[in-house]
C-alpha atoms as a PDB file:
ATOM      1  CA  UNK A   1       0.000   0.000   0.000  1.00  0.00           C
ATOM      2  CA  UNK A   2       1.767   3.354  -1.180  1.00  0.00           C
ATOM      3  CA  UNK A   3       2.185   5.949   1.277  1.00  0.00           C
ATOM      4  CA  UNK A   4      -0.570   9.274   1.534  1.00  0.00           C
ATOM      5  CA  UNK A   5       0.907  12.410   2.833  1.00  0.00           C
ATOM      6  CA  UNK A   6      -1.215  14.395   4.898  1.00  0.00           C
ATOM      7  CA  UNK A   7      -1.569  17.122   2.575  1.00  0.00           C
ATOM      8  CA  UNK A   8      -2.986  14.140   0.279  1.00  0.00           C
ATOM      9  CA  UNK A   9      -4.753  12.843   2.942  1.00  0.00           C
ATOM     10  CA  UNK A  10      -6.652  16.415   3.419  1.00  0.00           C
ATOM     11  CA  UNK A  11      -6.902  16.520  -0.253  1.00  0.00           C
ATOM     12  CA  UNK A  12      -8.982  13.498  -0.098  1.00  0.00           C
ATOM     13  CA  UNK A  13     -10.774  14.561   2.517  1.00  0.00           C
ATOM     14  CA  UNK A  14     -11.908  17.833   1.346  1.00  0.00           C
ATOM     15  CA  UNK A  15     -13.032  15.853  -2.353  1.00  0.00           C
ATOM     16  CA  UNK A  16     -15.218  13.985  -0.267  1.00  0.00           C
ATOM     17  CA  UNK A  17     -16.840  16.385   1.733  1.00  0.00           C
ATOM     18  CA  UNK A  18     -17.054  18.259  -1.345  1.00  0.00           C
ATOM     19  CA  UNK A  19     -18.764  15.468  -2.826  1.00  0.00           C
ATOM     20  CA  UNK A  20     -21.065  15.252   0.241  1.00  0.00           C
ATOM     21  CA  UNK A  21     -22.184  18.835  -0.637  1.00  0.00           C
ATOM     22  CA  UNK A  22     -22.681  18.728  -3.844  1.00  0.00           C
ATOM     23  CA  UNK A  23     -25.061  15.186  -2.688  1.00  0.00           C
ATOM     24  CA  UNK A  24     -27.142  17.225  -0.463  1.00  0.00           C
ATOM     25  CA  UNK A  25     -27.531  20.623  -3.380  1.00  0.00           C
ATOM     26  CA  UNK A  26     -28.806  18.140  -5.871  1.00  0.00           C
ATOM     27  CA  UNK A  27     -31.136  16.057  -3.308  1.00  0.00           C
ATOM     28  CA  UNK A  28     -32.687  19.699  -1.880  1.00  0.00           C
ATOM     29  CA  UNK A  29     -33.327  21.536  -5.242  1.00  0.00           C
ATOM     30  CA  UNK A  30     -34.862  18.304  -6.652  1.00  0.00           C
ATOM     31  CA  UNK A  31     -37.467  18.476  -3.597  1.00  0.00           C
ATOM     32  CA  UNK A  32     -37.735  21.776  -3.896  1.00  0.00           C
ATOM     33  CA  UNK A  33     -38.614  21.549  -7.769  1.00  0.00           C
ATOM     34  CA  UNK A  34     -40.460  18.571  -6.578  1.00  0.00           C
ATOM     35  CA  UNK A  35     -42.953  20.529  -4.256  1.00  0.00           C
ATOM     36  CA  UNK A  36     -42.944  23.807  -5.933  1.00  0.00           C
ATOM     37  CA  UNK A  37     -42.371  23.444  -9.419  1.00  0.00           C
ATOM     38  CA  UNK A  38     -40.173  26.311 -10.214  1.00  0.00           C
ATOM     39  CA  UNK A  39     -37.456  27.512  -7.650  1.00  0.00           C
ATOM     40  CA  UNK A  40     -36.580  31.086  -8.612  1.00  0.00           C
ATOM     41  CA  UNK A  41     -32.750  32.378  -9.613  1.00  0.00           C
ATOM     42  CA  UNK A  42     -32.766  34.245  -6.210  1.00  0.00           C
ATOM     43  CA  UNK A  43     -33.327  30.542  -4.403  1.00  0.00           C
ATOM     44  CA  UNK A  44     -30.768  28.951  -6.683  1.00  0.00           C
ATOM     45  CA  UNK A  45     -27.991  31.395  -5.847  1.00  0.00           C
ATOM     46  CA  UNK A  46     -28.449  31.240  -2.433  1.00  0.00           C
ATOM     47  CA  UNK A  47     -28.696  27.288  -3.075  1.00  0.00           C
ATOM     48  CA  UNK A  48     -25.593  27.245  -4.841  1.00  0.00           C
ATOM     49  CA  UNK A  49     -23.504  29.426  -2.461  1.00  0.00           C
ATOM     50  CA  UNK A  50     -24.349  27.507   0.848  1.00  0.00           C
ATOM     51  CA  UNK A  51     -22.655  25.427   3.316  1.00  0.00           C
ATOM     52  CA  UNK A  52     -23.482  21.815   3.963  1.00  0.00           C
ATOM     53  CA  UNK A  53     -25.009  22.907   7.372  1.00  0.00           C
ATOM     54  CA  UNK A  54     -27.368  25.233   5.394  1.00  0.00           C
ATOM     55  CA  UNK A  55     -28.162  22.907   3.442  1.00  0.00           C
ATOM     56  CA  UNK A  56     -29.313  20.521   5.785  1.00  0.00           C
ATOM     57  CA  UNK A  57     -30.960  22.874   7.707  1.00  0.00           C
ATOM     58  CA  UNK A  58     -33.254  23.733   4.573  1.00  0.00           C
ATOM     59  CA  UNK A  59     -33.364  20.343   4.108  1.00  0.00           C
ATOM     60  CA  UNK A  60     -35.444  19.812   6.894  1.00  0.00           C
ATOM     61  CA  UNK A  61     -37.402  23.044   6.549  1.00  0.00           C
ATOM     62  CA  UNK A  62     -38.323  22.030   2.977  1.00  0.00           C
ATOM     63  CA  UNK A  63     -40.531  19.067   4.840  1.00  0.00           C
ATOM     64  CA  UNK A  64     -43.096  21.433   6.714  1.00  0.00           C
ATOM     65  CA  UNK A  65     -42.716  24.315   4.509  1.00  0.00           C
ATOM     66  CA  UNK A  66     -45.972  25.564   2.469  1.00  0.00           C
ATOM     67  CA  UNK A  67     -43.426  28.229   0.560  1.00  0.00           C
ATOM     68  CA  UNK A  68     -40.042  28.475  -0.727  1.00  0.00           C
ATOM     69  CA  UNK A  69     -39.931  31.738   1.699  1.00  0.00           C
ATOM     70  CA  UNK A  70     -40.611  29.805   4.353  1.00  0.00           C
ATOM     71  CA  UNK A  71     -37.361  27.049   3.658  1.00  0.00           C
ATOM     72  CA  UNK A  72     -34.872  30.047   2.991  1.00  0.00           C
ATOM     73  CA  UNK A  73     -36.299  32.516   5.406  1.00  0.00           C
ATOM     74  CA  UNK A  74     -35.432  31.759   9.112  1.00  0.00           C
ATOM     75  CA  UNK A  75     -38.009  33.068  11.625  1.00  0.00           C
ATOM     76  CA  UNK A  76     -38.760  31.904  15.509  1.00  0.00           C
ATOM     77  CA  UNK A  77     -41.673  29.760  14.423  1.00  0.00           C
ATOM     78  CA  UNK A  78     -39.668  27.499  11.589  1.00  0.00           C
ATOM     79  CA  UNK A  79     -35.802  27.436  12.588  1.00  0.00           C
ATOM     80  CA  UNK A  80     -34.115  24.850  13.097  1.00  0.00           C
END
């Protein structure tokens, strides 16, 4: 088995995670096309320039949500 340098080793690591990302941007805008048909250039930039945290986070939203405002826009009665 050949030798991985750390800096190799966080190389891989960060392709994964970036991988994982990219996983959980396709799996939310297909719900979100899914339940709302169209999802707005405003939603996709903010789609495409999140963390995986945020992500998730609308993930979840996304399940109880009636409108895309109410995914992307945190409030006291749907944060998570």
């Amino acid at each position: 088995m050949p030798y991985i340098t750390s800096l190799e080793r966080m190389g891989i690591q960060q392709g994964i995670q970036q991988g994982i990302q990219q996983g959980e941007y396709v799996l939310l805008l297909r719900q979100l096309q899914h339940k709302f048909q169209q999802v707005p250039d405003l939603y996709l930039k903010k789609l495409e320039a999140a963390d995986s945290d945020m992500l998730l986070s609308w993930g979840e939203r996304v399940l109880g949500a009636k409108t895309l405002s109410d995914v992307f826009e945190a409030s006291a009665s749907n944060a998570v």
